[in-house]
C-alpha atoms as a PDB file:
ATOM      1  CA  UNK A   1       1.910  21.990  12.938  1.00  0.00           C
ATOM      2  CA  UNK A   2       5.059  24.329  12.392  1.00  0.00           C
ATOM      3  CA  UNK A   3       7.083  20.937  12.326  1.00  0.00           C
ATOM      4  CA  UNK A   4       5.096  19.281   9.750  1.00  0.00           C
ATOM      5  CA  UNK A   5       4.991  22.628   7.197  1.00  0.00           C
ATOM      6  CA  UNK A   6       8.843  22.600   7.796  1.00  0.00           C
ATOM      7  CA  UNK A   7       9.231  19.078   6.634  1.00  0.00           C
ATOM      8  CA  UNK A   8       6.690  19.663   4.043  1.00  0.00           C
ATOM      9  CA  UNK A   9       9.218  22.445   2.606  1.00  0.00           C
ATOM     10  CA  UNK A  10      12.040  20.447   2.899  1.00  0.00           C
ATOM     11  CA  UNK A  11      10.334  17.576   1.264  1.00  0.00           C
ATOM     12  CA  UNK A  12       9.180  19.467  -2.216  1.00  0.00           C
ATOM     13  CA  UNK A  13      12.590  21.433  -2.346  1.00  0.00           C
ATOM     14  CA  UNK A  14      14.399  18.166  -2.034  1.00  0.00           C
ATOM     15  CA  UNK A  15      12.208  16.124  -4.850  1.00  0.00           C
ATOM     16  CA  UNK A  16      11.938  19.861  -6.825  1.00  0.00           C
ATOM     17  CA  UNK A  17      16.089  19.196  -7.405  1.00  0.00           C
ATOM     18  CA  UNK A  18      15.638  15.182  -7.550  1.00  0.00           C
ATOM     19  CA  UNK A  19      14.074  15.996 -10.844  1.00  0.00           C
ATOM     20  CA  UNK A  20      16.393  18.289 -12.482  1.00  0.00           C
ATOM     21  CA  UNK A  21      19.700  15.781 -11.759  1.00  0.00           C
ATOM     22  CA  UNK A  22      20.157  13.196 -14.558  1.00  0.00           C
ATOM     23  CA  UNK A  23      18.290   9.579 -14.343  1.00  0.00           C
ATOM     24  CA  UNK A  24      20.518   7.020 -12.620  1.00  0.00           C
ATOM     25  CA  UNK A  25      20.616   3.062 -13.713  1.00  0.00           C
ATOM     26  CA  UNK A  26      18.496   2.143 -11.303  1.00  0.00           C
ATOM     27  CA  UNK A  27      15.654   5.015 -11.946  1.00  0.00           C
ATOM     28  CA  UNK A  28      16.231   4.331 -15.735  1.00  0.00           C
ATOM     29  CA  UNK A  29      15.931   0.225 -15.380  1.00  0.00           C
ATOM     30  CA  UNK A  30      12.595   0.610 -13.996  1.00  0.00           C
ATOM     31  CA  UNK A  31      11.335   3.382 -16.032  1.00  0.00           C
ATOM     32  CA  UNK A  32      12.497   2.117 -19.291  1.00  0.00           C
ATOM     33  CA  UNK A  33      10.966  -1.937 -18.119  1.00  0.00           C
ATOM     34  CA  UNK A  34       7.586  -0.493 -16.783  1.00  0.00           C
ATOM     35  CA  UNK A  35       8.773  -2.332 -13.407  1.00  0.00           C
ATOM     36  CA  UNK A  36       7.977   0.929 -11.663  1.00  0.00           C
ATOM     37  CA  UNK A  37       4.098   0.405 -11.135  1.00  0.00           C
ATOM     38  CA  UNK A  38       5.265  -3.318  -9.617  1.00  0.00           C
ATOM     39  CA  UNK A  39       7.312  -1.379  -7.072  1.00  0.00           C
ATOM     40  CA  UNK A  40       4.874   1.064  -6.504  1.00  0.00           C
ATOM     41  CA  UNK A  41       1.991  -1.416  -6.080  1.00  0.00           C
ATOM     42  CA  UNK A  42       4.015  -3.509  -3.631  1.00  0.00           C
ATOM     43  CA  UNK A  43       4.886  -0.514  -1.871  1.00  0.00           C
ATOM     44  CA  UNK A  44       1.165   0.547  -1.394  1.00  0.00           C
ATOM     45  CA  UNK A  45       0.428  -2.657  -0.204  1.00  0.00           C
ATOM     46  CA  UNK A  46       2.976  -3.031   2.418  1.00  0.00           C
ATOM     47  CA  UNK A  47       2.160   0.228   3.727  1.00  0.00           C
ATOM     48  CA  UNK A  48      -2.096  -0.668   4.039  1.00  0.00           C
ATOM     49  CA  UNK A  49      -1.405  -3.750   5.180  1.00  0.00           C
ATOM     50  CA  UNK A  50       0.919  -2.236   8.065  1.00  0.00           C
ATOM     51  CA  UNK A  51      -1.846   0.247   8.014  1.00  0.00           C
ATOM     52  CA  UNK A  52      -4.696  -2.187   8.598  1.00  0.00           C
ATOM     53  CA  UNK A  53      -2.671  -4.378  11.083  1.00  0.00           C
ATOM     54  CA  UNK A  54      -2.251  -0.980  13.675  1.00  0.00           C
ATOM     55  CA  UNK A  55      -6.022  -0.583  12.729  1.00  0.00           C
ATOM     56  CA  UNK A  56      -6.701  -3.846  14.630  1.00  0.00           C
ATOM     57  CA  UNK A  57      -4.352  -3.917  17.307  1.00  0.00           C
ATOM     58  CA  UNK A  58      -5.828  -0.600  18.087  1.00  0.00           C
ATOM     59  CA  UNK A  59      -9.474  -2.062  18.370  1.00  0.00           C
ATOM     60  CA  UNK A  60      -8.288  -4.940  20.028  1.00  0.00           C
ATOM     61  CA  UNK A  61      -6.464  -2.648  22.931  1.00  0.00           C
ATOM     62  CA  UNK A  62      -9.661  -0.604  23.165  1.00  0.00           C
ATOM     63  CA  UNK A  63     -11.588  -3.719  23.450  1.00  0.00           C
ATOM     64  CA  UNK A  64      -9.214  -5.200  26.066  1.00  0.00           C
ATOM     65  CA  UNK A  65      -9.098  -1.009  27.777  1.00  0.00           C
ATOM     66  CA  UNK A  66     -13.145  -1.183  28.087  1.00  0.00           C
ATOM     67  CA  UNK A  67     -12.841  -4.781  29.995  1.00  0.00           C
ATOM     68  CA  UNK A  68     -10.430  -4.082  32.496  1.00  0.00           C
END
């Protein structure tokens, strides 16, 4: 638990300076297109899908667990 409030800290403090540096291209290009919510939204789905996939494989090993 201390680990995770630790890299909770670190986490905020680091994206609590990421705002006050200047845009770069790349931040700006995406921003200024609207391409941002495509990135986001194929972000989120990567990460359920990976999300559902260990889901499975987890009921699957149970499954397997209870038969043998």
């Amino acid at each position: 638990m201390r680990t995770f409030l630790a890299l909770l800290l670190f986490i905020t403090s680091f994206a609590a300076r990421a705002e006050s540096a200047a845009p770069s291209w790349l931040e700006s290009t995406l921003y200024g297109n609207g391409k941002i919510n495509v990135v986001v939204a194929v972000v989120a789905v990567i990460i359920l899908g990976i999300g559902f996939w260990l889901w499975r494989m987890d009921r699957r090993l149970t499954k397997l667990e209870r038969k043998s």
